[in-house]
C-alpha atoms as a PDB file:
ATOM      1  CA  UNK A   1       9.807 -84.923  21.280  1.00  0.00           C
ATOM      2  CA  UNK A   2       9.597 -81.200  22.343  1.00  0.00           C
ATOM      3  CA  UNK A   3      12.668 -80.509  20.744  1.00  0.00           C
ATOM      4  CA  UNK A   4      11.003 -81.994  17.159  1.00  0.00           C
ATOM      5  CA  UNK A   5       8.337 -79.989  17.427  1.00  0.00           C
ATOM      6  CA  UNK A   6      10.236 -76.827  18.484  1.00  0.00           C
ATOM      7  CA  UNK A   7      12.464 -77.053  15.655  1.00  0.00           C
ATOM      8  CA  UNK A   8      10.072 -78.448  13.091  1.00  0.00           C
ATOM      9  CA  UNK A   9       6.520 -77.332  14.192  1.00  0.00           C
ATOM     10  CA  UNK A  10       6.013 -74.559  12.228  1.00  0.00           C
ATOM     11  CA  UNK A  11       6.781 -76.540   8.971  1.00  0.00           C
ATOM     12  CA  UNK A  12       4.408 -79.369   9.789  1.00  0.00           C
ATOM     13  CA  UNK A  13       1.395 -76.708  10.371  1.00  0.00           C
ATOM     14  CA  UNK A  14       2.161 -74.660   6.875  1.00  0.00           C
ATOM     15  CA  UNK A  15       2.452 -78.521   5.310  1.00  0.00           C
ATOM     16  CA  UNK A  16      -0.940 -79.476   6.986  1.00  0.00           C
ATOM     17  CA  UNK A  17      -2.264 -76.034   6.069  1.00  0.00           C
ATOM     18  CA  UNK A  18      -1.366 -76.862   2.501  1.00  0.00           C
ATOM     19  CA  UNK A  19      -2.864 -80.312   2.460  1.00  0.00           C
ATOM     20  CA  UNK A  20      -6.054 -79.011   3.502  1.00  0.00           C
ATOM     21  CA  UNK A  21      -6.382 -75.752   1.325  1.00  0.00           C
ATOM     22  CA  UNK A  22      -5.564 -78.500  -1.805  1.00  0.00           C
ATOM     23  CA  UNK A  23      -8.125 -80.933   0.161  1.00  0.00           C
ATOM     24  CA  UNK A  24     -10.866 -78.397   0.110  1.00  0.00           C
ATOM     25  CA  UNK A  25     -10.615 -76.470  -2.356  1.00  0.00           C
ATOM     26  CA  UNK A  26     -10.662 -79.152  -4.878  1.00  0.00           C
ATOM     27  CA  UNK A  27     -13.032 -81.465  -3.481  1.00  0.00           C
ATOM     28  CA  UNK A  28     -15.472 -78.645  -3.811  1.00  0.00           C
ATOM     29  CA  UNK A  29     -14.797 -77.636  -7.764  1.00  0.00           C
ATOM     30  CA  UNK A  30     -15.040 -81.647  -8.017  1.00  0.00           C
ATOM     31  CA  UNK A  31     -18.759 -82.105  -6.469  1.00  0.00           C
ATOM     32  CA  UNK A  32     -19.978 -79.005  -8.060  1.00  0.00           C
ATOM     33  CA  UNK A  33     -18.678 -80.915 -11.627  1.00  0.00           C
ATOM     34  CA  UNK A  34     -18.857 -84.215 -10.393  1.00  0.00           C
ATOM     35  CA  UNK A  35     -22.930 -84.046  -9.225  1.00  0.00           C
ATOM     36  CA  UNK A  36     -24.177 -82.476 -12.681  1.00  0.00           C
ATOM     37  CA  UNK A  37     -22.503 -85.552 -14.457  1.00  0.00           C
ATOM     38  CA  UNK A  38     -23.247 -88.343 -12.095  1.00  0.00           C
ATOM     39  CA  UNK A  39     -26.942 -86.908 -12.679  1.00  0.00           C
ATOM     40  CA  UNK A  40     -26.662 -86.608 -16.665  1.00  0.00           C
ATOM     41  CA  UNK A  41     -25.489 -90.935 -16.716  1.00  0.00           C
ATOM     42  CA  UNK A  42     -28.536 -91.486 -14.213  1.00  0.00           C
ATOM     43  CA  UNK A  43     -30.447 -90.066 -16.864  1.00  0.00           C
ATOM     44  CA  UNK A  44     -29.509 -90.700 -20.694  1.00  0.00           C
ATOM     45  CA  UNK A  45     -28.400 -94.167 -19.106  1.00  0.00           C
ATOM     46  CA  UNK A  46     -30.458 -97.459 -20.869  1.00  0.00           C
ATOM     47  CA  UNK A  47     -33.702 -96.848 -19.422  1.00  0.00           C
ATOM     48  CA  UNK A  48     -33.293 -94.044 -17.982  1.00  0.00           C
ATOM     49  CA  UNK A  49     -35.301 -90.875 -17.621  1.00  0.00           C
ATOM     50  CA  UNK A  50     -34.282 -89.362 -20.602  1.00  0.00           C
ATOM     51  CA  UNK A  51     -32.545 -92.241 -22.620  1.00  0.00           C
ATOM     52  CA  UNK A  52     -29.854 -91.060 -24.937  1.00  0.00           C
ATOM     53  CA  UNK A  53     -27.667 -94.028 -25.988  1.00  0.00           C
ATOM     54  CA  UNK A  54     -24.945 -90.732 -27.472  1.00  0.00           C
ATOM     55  CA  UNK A  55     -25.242 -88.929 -24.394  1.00  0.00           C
ATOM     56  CA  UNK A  56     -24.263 -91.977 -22.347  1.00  0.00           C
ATOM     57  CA  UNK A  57     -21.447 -93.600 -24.577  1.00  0.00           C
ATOM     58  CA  UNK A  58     -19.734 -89.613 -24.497  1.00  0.00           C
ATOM     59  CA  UNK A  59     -19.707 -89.165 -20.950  1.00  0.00           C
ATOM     60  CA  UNK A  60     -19.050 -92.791 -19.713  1.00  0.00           C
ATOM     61  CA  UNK A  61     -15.859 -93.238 -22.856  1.00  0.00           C
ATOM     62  CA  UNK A  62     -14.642 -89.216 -21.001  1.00  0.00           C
ATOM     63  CA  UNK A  63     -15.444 -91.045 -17.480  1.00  0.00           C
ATOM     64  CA  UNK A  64     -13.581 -94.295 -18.029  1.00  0.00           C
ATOM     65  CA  UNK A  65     -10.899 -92.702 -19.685  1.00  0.00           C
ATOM     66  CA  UNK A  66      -9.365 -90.426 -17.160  1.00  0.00           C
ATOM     67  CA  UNK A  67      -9.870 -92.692 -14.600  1.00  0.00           C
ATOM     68  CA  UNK A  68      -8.004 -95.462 -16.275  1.00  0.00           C
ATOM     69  CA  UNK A  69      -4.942 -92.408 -15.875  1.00  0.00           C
ATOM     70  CA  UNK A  70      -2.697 -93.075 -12.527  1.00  0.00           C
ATOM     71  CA  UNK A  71      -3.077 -89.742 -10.929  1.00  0.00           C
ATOM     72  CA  UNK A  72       0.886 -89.004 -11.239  1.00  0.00           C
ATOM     73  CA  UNK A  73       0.499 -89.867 -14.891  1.00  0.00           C
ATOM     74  CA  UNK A  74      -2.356 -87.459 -14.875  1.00  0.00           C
ATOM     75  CA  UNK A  75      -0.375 -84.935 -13.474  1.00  0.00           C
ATOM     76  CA  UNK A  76       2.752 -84.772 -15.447  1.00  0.00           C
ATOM     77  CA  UNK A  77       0.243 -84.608 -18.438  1.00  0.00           C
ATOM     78  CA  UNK A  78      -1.775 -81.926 -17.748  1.00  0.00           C
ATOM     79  CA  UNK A  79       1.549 -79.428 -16.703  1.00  0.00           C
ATOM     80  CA  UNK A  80       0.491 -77.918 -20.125  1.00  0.00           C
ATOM     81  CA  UNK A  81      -2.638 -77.461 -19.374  1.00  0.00           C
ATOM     82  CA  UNK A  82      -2.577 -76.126 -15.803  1.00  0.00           C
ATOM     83  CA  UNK A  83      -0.079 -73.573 -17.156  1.00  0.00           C
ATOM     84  CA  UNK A  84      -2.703 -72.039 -19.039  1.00  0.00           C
ATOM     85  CA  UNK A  85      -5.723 -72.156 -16.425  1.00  0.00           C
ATOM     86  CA  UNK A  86      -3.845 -71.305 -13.499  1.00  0.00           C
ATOM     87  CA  UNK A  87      -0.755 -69.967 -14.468  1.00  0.00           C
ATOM     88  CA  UNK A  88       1.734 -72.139 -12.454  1.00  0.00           C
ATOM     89  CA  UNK A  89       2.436 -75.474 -12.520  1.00  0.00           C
ATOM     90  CA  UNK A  90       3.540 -75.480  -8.616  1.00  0.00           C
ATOM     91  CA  UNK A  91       2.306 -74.374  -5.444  1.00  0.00           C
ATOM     92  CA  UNK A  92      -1.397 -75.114  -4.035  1.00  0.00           C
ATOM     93  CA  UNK A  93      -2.655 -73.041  -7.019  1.00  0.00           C
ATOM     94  CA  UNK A  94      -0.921 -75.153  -9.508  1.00  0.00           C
ATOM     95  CA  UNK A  95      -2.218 -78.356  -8.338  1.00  0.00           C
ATOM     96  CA  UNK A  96      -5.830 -77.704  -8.130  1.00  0.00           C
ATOM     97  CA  UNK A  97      -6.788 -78.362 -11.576  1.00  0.00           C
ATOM     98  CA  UNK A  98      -4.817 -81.735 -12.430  1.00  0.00           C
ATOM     99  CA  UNK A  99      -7.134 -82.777  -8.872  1.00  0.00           C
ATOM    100  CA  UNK A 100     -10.228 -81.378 -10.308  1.00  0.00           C
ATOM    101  CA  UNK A 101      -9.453 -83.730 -13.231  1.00  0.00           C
ATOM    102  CA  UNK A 102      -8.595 -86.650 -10.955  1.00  0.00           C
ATOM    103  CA  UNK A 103     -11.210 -86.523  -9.123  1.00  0.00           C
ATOM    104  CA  UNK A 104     -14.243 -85.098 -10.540  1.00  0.00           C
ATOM    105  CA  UNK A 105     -15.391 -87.834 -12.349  1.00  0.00           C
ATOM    106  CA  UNK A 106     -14.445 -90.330  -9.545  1.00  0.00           C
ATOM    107  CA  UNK A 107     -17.023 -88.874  -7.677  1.00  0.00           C
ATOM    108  CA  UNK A 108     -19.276 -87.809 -10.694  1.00  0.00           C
ATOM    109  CA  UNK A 109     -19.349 -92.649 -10.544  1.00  0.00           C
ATOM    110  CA  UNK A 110     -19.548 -92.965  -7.078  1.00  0.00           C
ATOM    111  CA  UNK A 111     -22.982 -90.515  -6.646  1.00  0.00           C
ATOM    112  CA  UNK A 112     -24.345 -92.167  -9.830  1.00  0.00           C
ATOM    113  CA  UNK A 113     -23.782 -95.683  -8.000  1.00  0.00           C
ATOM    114  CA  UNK A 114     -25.538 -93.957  -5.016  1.00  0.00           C
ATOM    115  CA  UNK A 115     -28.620 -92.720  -7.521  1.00  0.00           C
ATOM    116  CA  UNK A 116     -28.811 -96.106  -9.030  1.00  0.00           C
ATOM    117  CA  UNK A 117     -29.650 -97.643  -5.625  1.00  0.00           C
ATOM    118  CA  UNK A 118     -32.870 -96.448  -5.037  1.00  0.00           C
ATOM    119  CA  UNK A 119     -35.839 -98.306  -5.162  1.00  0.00           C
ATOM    120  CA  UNK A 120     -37.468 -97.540  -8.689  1.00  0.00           C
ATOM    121  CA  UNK A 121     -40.845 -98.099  -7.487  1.00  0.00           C
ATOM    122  CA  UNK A 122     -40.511 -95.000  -5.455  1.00  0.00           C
ATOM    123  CA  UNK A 123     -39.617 -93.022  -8.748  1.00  0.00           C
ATOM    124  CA  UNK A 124     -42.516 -94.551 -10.437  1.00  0.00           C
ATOM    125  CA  UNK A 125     -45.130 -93.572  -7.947  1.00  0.00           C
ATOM    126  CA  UNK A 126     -44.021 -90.036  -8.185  1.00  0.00           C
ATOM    127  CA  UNK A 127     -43.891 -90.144 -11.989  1.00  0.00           C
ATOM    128  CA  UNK A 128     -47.855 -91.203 -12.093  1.00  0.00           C
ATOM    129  CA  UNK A 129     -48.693 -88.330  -9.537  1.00  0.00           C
ATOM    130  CA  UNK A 130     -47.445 -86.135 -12.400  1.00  0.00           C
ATOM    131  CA  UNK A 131     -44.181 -84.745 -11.165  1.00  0.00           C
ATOM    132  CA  UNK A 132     -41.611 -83.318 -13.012  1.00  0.00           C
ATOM    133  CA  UNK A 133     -38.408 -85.538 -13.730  1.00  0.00           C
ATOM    134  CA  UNK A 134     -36.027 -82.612 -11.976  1.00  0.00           C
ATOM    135  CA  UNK A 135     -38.052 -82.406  -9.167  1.00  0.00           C
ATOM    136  CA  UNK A 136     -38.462 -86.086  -8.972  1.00  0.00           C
ATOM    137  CA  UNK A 137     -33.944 -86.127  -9.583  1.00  0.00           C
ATOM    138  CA  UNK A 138     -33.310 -83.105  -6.992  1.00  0.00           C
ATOM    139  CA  UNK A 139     -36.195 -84.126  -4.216  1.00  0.00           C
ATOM    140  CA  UNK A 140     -36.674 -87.557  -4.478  1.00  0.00           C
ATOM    141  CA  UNK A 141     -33.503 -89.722  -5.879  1.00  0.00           C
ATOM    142  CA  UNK A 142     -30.901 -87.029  -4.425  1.00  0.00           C
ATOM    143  CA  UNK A 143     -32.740 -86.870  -1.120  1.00  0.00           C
ATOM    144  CA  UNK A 144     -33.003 -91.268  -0.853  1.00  0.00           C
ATOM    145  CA  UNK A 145     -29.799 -91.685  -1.706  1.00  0.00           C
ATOM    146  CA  UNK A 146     -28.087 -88.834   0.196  1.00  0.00           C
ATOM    147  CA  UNK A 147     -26.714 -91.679   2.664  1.00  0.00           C
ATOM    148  CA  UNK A 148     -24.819 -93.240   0.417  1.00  0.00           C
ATOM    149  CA  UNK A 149     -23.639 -90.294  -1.321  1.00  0.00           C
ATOM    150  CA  UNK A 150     -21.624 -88.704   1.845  1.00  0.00           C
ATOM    151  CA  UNK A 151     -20.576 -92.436   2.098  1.00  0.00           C
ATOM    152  CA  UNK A 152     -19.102 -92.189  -1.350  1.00  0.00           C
ATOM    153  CA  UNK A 153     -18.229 -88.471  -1.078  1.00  0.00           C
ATOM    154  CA  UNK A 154     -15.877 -89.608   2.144  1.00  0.00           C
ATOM    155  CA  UNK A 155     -14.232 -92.143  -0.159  1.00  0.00           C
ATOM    156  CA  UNK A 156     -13.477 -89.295  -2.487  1.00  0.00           C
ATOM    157  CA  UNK A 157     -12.062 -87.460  -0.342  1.00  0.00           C
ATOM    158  CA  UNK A 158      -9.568 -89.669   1.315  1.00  0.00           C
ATOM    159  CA  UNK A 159      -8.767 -90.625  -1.980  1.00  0.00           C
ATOM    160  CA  UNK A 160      -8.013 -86.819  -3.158  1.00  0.00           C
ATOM    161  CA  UNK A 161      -5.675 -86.467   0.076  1.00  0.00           C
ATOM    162  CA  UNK A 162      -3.682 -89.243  -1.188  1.00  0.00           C
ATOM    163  CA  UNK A 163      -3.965 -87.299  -4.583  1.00  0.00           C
ATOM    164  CA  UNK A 164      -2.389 -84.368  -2.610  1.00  0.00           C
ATOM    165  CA  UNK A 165       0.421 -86.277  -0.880  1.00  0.00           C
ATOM    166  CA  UNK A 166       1.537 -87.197  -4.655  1.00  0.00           C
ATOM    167  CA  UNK A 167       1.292 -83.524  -5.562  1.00  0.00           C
ATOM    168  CA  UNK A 168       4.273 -83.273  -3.613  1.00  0.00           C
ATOM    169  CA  UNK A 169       5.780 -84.443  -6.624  1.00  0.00           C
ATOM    170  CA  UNK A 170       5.667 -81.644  -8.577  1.00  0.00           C
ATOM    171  CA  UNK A 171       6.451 -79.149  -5.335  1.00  0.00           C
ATOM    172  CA  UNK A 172       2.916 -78.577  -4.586  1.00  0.00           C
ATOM    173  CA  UNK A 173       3.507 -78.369  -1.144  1.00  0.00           C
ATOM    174  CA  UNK A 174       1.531 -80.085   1.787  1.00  0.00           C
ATOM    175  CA  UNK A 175       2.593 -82.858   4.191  1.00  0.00           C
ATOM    176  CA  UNK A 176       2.742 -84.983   0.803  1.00  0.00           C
ATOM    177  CA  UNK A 177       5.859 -82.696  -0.259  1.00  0.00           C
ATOM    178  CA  UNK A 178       7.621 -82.396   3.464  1.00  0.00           C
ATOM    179  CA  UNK A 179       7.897 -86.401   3.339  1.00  0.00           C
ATOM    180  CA  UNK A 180       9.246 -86.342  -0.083  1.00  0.00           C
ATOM    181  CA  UNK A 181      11.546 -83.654   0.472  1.00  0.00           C
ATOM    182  CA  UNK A 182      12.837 -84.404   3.970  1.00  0.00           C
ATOM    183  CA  UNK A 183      11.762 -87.961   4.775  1.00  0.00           C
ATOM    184  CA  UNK A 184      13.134 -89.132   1.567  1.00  0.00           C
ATOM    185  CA  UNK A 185      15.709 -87.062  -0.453  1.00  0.00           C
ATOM    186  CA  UNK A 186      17.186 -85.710   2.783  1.00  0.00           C
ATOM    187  CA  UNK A 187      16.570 -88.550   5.094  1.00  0.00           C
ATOM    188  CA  UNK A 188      14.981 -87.436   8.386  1.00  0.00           C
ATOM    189  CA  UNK A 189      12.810 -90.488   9.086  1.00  0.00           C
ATOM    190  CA  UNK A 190      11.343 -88.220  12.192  1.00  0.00           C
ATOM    191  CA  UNK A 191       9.775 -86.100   9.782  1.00  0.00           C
ATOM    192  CA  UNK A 192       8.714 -88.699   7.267  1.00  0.00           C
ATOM    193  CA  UNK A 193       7.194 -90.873  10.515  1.00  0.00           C
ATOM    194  CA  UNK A 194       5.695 -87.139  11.656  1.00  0.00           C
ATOM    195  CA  UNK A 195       3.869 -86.301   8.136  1.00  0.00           C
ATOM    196  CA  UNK A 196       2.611 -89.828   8.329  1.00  0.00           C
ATOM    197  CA  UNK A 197       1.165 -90.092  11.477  1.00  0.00           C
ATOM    198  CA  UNK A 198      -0.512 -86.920  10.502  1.00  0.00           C
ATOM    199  CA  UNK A 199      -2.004 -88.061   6.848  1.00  0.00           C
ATOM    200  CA  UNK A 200      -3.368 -91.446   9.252  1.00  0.00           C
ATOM    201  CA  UNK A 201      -5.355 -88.810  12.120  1.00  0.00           C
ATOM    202  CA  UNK A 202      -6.783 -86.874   8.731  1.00  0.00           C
ATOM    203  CA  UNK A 203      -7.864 -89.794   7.255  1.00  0.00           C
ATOM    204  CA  UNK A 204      -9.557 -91.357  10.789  1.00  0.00           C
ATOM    205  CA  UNK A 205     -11.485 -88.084  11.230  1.00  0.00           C
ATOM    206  CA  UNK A 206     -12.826 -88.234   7.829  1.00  0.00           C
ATOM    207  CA  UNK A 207     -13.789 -91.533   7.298  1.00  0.00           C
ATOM    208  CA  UNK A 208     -15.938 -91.486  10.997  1.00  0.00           C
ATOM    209  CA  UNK A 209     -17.195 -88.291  10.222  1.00  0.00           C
ATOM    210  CA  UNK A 210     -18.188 -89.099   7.122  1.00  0.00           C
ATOM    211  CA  UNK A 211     -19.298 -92.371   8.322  1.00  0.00           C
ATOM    212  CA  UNK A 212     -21.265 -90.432  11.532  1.00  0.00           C
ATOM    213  CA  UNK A 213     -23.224 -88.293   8.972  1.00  0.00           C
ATOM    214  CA  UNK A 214     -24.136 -90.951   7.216  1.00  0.00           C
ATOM    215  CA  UNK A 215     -25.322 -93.402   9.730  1.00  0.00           C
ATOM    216  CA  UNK A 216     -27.276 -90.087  10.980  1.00  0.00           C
ATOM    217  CA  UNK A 217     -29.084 -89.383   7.459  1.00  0.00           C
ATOM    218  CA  UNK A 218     -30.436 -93.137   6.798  1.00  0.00           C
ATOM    219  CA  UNK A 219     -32.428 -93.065  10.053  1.00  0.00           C
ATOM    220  CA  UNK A 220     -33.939 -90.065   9.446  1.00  0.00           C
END
């Protein structure tokens, strides 16, 4: 065991560096994109604050339609694309945008399933006091349904690490990439067991942090 670490240590940390960097970076472009839309179906939606049947059909059809993509699909795909944005198609840097893609409007669904959920009768009785449809959006909807939106937002993101592991694909780097490369095409099953023993702790911290949080913000 010491020996496996001595010798292959180093390359585990830069992997899990990698995976994180791709992780965070990403999942952050995603909710600041992901948020605006989830907001915008809540709201042209059939009955909705500000019903707009074109609205709605444009952003659900965009929704639907990249999600029906399999992420390495999605990937190969975009290589044009990315080129131009981020001028690689490798590395962290070269990943982030076919991951924006991926998973921005995953979550942009999940937090609109987490807006749908609360009671409209609380809505209503701040629409006759006179309040403003943001405020009542931002203060009222976001702030009952914040529970289920780290709940969702947890999802996301264990999703989007399994995104990353993929990435590997297309030498993105990350523990994803040291499986492929040496638990596969070289086979070193100690490194391929290593990498996913690793992606399985990640994964457990998330989902009872995120799970924590959660539990934490629906009693108060």
């Amino acid at each position: 065991m010491a020996n496996f670490f001595n010798e292959w240590g180093p390359t585990l940390l830069d992997g899990l560096a990698a995976t994180i960097q791709m992780t965070v970076i990403s999942l952050l472009i995603s909710i600041i994109l992901g948020v605006p839309l989830a907001i915008l179906l809540v709201l042209t939606r059939k009955g909705g604050y500000a019903d707009s049947p074109v609205a709605y059909a444009i952003s659900n059809a965009a929704i639907n339609v990249i999600r029906s993509i399999p992420f390495i699909i999605l990937l190969f795909f975009l290589l044009p694309f990315t080129k131009v944005v981020a001028g690689t198609t490798i590395g962290v840097q070269g990943v982030i945008v076919p991951l924006v893609v991926y998973c921005a409007p995953y979550i942009a669904r999940l937090i609109e399933s987490a807006l749908l959920e609360v009671d409209k009768g609380v809505v209503e009785a701040y629409q006759s006091m006179g309040i403003s449809t943001w405020k009542i959006i931002w203060f009222v909807v976001v702030r009952e349904s914040r529970s289920s939106i780290v709940l969702g937002l947890t999802i996301a993101t264990i999703g989007l690490i399994g995104a990353t592991a993929m990435a590997g694909f297309v030498g993105a780097g990350g523990l994803g990439d040291l499986a492929y490369q040496f638990g596969y095409l070289r086979f070193q099953p100690n490194m391929m067991y290593a990498t996913l023993i690793l992606l399985i702790v990640i994964v457990q911290i998330i989902q009872s942090l995120g799970s924590l949080i959660a539990r934490r913000l629906k009693k108060n």
